[in-house]
C-alpha atoms as a PDB file:
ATOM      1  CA  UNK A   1      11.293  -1.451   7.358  1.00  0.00           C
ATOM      2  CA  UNK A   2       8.243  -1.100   4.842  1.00  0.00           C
ATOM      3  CA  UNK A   3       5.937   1.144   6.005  1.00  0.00           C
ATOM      4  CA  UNK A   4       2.684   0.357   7.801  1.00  0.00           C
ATOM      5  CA  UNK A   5       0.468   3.705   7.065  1.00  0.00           C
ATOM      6  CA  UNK A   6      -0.385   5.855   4.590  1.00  0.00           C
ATOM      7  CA  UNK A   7      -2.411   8.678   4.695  1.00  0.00           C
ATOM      8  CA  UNK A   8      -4.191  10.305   2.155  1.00  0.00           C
ATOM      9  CA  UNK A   9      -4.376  13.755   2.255  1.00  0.00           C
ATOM     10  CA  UNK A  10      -6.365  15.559  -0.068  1.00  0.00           C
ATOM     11  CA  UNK A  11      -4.006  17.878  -2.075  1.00  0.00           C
ATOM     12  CA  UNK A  12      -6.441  20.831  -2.439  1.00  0.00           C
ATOM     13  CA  UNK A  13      -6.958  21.269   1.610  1.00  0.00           C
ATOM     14  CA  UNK A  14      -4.025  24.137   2.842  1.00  0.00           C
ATOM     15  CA  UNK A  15      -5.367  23.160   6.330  1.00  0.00           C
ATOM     16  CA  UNK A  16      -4.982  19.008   5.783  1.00  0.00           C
ATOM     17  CA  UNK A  17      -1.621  19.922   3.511  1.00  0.00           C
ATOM     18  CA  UNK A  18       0.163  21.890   7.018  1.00  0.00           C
ATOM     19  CA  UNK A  19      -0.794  19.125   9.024  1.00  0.00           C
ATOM     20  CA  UNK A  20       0.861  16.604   6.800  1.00  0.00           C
ATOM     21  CA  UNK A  21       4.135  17.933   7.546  1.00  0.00           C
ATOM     22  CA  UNK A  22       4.365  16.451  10.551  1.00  0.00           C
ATOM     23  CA  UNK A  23       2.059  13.499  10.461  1.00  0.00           C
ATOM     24  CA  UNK A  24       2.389  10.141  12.297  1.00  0.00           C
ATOM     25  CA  UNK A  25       2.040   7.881   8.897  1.00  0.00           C
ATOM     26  CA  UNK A  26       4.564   6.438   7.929  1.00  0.00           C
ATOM     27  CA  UNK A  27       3.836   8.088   3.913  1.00  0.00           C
ATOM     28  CA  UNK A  28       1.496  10.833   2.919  1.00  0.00           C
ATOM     29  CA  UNK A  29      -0.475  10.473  -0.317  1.00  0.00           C
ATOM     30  CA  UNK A  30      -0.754  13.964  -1.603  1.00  0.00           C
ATOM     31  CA  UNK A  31      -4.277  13.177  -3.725  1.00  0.00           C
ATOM     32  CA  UNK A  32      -5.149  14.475  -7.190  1.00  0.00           C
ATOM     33  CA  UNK A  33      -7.744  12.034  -7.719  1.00  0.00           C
ATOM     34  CA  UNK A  34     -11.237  11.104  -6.381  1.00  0.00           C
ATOM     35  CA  UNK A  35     -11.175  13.320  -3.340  1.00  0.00           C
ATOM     36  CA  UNK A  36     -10.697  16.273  -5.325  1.00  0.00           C
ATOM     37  CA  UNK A  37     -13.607  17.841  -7.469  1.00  0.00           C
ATOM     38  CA  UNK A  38     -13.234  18.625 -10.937  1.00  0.00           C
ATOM     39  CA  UNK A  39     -13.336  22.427 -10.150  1.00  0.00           C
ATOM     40  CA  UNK A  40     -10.335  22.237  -7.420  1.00  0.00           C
ATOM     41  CA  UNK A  41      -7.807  20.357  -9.645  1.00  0.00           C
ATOM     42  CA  UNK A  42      -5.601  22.947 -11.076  1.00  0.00           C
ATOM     43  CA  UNK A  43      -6.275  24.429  -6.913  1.00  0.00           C
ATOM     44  CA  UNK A  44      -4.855  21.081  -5.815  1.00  0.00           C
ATOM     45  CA  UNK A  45      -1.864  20.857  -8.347  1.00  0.00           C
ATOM     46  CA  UNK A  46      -0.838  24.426  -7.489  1.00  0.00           C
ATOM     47  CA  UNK A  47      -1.296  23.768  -3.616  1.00  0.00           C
ATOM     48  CA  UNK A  48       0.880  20.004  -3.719  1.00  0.00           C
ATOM     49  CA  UNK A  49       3.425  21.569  -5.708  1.00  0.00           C
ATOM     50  CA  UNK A  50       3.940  24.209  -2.973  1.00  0.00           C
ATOM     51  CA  UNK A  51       4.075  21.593  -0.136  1.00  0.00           C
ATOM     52  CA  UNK A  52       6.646  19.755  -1.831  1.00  0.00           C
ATOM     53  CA  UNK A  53       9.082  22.700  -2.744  1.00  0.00           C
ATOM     54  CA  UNK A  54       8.720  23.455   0.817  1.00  0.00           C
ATOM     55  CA  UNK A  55       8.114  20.708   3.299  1.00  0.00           C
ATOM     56  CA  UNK A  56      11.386  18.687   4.764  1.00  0.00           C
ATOM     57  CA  UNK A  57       9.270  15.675   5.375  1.00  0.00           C
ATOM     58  CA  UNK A  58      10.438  11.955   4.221  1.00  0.00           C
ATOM     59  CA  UNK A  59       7.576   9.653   3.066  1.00  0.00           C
ATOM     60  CA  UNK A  60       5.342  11.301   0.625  1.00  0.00           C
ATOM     61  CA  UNK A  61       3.850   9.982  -2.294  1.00  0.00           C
ATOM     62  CA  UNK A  62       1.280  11.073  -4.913  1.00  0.00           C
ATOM     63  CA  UNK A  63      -1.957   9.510  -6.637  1.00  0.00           C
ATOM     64  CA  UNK A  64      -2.375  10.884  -9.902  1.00  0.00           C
ATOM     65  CA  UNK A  65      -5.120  11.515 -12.507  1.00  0.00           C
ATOM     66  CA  UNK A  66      -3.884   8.726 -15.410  1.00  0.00           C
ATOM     67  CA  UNK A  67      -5.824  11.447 -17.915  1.00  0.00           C
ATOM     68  CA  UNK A  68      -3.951  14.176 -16.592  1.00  0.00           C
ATOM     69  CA  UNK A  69      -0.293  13.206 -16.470  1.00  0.00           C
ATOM     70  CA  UNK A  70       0.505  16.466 -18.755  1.00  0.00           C
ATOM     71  CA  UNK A  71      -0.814  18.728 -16.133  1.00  0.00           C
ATOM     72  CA  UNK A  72       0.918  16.646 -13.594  1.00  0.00           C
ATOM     73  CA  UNK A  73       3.794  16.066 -15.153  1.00  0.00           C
ATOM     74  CA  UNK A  74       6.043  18.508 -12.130  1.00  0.00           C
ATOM     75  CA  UNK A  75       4.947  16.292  -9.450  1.00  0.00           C
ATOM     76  CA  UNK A  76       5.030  13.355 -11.044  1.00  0.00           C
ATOM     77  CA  UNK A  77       8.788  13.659 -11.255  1.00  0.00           C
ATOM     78  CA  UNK A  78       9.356  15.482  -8.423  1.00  0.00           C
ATOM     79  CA  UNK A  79      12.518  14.562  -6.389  1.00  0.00           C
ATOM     80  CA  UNK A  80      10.604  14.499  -2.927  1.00  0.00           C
ATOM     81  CA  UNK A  81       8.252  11.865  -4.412  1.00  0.00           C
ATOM     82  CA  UNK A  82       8.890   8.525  -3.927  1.00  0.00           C
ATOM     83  CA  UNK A  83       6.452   6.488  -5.072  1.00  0.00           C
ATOM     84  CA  UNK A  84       3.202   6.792  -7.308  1.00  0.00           C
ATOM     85  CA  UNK A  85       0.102   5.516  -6.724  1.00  0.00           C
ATOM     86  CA  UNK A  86      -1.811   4.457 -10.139  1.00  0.00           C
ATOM     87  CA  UNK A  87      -5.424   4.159 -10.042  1.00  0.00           C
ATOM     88  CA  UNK A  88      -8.434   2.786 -11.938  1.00  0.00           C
ATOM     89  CA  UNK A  89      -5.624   0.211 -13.134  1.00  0.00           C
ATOM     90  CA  UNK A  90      -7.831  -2.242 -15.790  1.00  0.00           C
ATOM     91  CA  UNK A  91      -4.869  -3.755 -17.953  1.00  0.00           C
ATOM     92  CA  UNK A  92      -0.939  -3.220 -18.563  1.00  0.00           C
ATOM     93  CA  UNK A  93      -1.050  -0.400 -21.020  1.00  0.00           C
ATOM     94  CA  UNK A  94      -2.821   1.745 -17.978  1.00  0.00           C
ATOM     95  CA  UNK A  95       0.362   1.506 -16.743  1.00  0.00           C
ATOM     96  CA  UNK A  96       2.528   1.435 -19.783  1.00  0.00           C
ATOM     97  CA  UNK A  97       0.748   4.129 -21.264  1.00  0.00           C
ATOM     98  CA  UNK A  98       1.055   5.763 -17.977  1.00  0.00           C
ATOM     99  CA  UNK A  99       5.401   5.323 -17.770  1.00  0.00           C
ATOM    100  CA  UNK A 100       5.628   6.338 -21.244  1.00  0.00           C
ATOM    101  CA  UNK A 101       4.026  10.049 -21.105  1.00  0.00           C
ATOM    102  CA  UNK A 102       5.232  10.678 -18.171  1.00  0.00           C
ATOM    103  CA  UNK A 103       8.677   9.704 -17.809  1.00  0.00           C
ATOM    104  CA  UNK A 104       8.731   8.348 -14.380  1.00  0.00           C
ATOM    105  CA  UNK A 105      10.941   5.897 -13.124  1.00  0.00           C
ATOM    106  CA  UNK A 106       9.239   6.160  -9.838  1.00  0.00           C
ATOM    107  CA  UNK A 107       8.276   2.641  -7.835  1.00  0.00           C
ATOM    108  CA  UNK A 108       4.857   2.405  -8.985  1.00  0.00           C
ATOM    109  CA  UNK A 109       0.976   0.699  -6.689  1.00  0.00           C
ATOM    110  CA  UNK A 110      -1.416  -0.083  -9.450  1.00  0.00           C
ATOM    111  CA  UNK A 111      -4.870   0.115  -7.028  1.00  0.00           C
ATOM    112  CA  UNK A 112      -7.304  -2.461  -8.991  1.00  0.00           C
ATOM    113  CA  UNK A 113     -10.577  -1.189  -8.841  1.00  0.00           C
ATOM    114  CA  UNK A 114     -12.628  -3.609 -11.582  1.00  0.00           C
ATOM    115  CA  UNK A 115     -13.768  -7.087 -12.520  1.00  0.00           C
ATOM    116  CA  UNK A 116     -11.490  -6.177 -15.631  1.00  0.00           C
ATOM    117  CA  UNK A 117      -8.686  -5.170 -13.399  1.00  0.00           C
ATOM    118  CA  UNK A 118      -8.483  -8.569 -11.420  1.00  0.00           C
ATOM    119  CA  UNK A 119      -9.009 -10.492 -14.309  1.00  0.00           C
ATOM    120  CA  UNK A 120      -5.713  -8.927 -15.503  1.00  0.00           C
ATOM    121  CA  UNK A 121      -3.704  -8.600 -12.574  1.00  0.00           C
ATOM    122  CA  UNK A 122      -1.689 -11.195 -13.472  1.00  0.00           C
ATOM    123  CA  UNK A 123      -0.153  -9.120 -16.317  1.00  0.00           C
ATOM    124  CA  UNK A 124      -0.143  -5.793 -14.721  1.00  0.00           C
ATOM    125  CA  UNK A 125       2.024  -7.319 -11.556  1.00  0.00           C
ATOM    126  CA  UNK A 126       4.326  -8.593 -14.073  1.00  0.00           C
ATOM    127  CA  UNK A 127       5.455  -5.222 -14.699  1.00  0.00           C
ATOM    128  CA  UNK A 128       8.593  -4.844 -13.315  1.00  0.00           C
ATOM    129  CA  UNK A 129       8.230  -0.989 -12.143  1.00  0.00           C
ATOM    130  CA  UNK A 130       4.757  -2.175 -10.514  1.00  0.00           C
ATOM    131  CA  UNK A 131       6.464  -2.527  -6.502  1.00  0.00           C
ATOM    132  CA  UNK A 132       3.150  -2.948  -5.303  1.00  0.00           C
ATOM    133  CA  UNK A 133      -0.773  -3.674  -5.257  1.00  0.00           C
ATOM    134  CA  UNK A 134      -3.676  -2.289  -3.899  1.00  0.00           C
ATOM    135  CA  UNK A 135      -7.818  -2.593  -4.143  1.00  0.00           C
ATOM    136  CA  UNK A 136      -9.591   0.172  -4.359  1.00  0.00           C
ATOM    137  CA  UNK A 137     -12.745  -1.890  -2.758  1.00  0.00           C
ATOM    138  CA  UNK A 138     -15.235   0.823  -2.995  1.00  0.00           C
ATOM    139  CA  UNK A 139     -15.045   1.209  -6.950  1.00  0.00           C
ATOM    140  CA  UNK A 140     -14.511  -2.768  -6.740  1.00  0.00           C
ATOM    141  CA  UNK A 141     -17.340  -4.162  -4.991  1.00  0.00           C
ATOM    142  CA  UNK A 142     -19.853  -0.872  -6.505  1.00  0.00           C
ATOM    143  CA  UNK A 143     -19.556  -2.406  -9.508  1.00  0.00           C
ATOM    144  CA  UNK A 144     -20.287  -5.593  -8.950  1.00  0.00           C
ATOM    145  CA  UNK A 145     -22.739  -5.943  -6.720  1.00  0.00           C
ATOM    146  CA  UNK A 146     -26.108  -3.507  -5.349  1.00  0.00           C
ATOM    147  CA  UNK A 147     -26.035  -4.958  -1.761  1.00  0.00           C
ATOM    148  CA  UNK A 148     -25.002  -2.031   1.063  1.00  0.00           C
ATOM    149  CA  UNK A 149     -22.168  -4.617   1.907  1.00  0.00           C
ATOM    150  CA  UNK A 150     -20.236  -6.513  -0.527  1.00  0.00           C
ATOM    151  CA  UNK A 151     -20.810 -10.597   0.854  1.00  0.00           C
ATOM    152  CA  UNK A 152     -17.693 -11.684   2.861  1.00  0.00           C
ATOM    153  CA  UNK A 153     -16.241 -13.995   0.106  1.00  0.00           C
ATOM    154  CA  UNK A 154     -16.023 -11.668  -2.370  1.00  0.00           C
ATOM    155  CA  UNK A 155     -13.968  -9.928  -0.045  1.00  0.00           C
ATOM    156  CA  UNK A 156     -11.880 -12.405   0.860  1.00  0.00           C
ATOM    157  CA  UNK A 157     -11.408 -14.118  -2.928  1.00  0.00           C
ATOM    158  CA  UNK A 158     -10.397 -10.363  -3.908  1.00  0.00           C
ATOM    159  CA  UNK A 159      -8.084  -9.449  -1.150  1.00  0.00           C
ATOM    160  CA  UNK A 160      -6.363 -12.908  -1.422  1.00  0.00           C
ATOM    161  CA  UNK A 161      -6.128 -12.503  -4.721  1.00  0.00           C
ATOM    162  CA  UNK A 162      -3.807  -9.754  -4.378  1.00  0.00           C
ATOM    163  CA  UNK A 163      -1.685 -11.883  -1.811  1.00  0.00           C
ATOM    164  CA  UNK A 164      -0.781 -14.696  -4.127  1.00  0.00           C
ATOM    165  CA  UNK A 165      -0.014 -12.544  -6.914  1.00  0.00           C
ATOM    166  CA  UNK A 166       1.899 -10.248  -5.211  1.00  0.00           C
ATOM    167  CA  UNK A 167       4.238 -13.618  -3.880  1.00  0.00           C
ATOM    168  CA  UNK A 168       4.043 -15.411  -6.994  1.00  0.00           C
ATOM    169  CA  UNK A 169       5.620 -11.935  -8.750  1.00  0.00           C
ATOM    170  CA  UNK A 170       7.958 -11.027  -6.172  1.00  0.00           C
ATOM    171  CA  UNK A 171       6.171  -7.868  -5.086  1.00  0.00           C
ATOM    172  CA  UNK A 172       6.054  -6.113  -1.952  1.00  0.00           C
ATOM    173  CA  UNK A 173       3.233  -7.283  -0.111  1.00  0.00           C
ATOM    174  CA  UNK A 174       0.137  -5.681  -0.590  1.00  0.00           C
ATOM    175  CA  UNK A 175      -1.304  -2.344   1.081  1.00  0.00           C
ATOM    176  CA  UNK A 176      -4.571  -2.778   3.033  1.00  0.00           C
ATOM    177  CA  UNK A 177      -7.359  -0.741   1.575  1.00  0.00           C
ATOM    178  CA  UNK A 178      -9.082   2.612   3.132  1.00  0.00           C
ATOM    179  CA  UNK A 179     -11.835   2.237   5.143  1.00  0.00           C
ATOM    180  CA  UNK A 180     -14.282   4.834   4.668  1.00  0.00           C
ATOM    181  CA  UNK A 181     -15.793   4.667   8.168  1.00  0.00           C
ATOM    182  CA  UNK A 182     -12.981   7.196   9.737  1.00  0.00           C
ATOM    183  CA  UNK A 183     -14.968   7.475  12.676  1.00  0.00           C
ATOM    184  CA  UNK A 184     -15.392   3.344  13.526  1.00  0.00           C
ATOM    185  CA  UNK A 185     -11.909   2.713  15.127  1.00  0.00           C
ATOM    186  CA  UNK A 186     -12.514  -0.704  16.789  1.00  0.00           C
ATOM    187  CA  UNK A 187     -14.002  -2.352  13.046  1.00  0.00           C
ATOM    188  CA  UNK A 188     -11.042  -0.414  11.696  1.00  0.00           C
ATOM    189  CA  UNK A 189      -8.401  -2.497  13.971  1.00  0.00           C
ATOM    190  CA  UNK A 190      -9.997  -5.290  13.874  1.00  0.00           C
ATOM    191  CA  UNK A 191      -9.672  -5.326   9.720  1.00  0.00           C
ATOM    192  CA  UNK A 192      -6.458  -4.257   9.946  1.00  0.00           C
ATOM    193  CA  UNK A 193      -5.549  -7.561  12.255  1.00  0.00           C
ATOM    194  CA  UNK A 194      -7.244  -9.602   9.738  1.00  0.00           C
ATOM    195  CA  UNK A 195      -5.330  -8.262   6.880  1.00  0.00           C
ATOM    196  CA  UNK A 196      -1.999  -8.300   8.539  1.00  0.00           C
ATOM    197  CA  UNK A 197      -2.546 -12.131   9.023  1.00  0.00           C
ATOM    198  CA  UNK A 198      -3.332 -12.753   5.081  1.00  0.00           C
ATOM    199  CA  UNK A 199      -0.071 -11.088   4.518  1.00  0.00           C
ATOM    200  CA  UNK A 200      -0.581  -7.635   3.865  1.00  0.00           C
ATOM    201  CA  UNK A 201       1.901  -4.943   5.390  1.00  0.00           C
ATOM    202  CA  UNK A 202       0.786  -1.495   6.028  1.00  0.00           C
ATOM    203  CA  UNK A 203      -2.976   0.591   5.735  1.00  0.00           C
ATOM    204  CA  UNK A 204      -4.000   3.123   3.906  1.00  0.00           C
ATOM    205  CA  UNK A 205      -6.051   5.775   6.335  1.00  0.00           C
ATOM    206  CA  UNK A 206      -7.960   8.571   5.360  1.00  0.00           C
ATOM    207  CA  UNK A 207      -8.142  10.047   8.749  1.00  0.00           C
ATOM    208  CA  UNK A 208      -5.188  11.062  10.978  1.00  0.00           C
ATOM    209  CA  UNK A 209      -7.115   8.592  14.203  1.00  0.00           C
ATOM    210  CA  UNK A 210      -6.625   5.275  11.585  1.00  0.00           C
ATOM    211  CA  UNK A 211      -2.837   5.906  11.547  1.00  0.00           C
ATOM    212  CA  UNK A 212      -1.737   5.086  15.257  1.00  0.00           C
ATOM    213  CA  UNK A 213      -3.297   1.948  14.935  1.00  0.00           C
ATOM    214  CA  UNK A 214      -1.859   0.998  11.446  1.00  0.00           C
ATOM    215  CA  UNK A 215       1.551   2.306  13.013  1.00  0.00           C
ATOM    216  CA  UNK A 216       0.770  -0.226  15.776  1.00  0.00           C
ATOM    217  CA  UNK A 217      -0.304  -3.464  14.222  1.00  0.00           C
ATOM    218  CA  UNK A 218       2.155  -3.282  11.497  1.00  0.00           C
ATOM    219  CA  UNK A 219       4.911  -3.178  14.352  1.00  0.00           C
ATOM    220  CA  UNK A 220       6.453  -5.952  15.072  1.00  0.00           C
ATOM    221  CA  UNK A 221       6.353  -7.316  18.591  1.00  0.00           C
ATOM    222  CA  UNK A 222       9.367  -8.571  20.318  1.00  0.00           C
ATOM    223  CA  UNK A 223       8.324 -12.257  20.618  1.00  0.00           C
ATOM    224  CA  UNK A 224       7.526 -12.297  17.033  1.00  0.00           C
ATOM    225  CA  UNK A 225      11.409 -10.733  16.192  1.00  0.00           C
ATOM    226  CA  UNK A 226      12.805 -12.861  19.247  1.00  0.00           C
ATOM    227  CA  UNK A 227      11.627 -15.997  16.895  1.00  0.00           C
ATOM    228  CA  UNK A 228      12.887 -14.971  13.756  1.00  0.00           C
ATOM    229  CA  UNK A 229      16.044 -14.072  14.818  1.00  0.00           C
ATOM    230  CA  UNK A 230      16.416 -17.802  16.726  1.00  0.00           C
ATOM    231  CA  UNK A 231      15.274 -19.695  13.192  1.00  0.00           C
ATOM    232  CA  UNK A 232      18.147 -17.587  11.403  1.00  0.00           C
ATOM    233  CA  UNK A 233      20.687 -17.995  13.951  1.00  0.00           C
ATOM    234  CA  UNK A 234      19.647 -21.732  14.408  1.00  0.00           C
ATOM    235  CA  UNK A 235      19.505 -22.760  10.558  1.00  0.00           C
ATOM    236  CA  UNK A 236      21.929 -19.906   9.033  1.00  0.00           C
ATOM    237  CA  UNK A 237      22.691 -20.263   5.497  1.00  0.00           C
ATOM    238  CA  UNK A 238      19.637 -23.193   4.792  1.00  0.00           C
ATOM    239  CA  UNK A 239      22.246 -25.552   4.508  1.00  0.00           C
ATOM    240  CA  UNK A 240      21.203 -27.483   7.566  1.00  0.00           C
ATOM    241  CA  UNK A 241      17.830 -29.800   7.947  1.00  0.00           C
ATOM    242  CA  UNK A 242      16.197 -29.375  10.854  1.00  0.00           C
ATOM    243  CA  UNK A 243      16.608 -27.748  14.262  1.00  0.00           C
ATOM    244  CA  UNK A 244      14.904 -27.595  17.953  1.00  0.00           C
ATOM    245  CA  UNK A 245      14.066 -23.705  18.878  1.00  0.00           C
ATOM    246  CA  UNK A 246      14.090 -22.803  22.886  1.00  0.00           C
ATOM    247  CA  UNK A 247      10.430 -23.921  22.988  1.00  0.00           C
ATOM    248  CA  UNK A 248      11.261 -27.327  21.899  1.00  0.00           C
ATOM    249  CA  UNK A 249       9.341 -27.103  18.524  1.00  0.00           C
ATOM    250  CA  UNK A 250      10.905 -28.189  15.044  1.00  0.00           C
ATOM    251  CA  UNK A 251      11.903 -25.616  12.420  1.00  0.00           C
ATOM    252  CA  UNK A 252      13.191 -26.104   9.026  1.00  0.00           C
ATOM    253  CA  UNK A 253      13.814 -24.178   5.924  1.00  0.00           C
ATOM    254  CA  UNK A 254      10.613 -23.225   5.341  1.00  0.00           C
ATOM    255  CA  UNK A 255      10.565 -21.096   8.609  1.00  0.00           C
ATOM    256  CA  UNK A 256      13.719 -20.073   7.863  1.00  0.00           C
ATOM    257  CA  UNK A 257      12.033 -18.329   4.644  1.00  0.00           C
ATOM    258  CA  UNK A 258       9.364 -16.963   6.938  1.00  0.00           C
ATOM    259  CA  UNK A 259      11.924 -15.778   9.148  1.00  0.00           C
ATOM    260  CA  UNK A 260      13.967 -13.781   6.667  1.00  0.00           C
ATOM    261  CA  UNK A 261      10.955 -11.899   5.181  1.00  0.00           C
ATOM    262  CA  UNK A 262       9.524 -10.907   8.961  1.00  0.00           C
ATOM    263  CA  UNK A 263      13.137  -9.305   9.383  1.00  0.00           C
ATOM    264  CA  UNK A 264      13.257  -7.717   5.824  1.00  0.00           C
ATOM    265  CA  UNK A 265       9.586  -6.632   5.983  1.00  0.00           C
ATOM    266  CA  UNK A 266       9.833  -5.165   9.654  1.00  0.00           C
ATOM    267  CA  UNK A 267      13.189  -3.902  10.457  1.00  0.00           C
END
């Protein structure tokens, strides 16, 4: 099953760090990056590095400082880390560059965060130690527009976007962005529905409240696995046309695809 939250915790908070241990997402982020300030990054380095030698946890990852990998080089290639998270991704030698000084052969999710970064995504997904995308919308949508709110079809070109390239390079699907509003729940499920049904698969929170309902939408019901499971027993290998399901509707190979990816995604 992939996972369907991940919480960022920022890596220079003892309090947020103990609480982590035994968190209901799915991964922890352990954050170097933009919620740390300048003057708390060795702090934060010092403090992760701790957690990991100690915690007994499964699920953690790290987002990194790309200028910093020599001072993060120990938790970068940490055994209890199991995937990096690469931001302010523009163009492939980010994350060349990136695999080169530090030696990882961690999974790696480029976030894309600029016009230049979706202009290039094509290229950067075609890395093969890339397992994933993400937007970081904030940085995103700052830079290209001074409205509040970013208009609803630049959302939706970006986010889909990431869906079609993710396919079209055989990458997990994409992780739904953070929402900044922690303290909006209902506009946080209700996004989180709407990017389950583009094809996304999991949430990054930054608040403990978001994860429960990641955890729950990116569950799969038992009607929805009750279906699969019929199209694969119905149509096995592919080798057969077409077949009636118990509710007297037509399926084929192309729901057989679906089918196989809902079980391989969710169980």
């Amino acid at each position: 099953m992939l996972p369907r939250s991940y919480l960022y915790v920022p890596a220079d908070n003892e309090r947020f760090l103990e609480k982590a241990e035994t968190s209901e997402a799915d991964v922890v982020i352990l954050d170097l990056e933009d919620s740390i300030s300048a003057s708390n990054k060795a702090r934060a380095r010092s403090l992760a590095l701790d957690f990991l030698n100690k915690t007994n946890r499964k699920g953690i990852a790290l987002r990194v400082n790309p200028i910093a990998v020599n001072d993060e080089i120990k938790l970068i290639n940490h055994k209890k880390i199991d995937r990096i998270f690469l931001p302010k991704v523009s163009q492939p030698s980010d994350v060349m560059g990136f695999i080169e000084s530090s030696g990882t052969s961690s999974p790696l999710t480029a976030i894309i965060e600029s016009p230049l970064g979706m202009i290039n995504i094509k290229e950067v997904a075609n890395i093969p130690q890339i397992a994933s995308l993400s937007l970081g919308e904030l940085d995103l949508f700052n830079s290209l527009v001074v409205a509040d709110v970013a208009h609803e079809d630049l959302k939706t070109f970006s986010r889909s976007t990431l869906i079609f390239t993710s396919h079209a390079f055989n990458k997990l699907p994409p992780i739904s962005p953070v929402s900044s509003n922690f303290k909006d729940l209902s506009t946080f499920e209700t996004e989180t529905m709407k990017f389950r049904a583009m094809g996304y698969w999991g949430r990054a929170c930054i608040h403990p409240n978001q994860v429960s309902i990641a955890n729950k939408i990116f569950t799969a019901d038992n009607e929805m696995l009750r279906k699969a499971e019929e199209v694969i027993k119905l149509l096995g290998d592919g080798t057969r046309g077409v077949a009636q399901a118990s509710d007297g509707s037509m399926v084929d190979i192309a729901h057989l695809h679906w089918a196989r990816k809902f079980i391989e995604i969710t169980q």
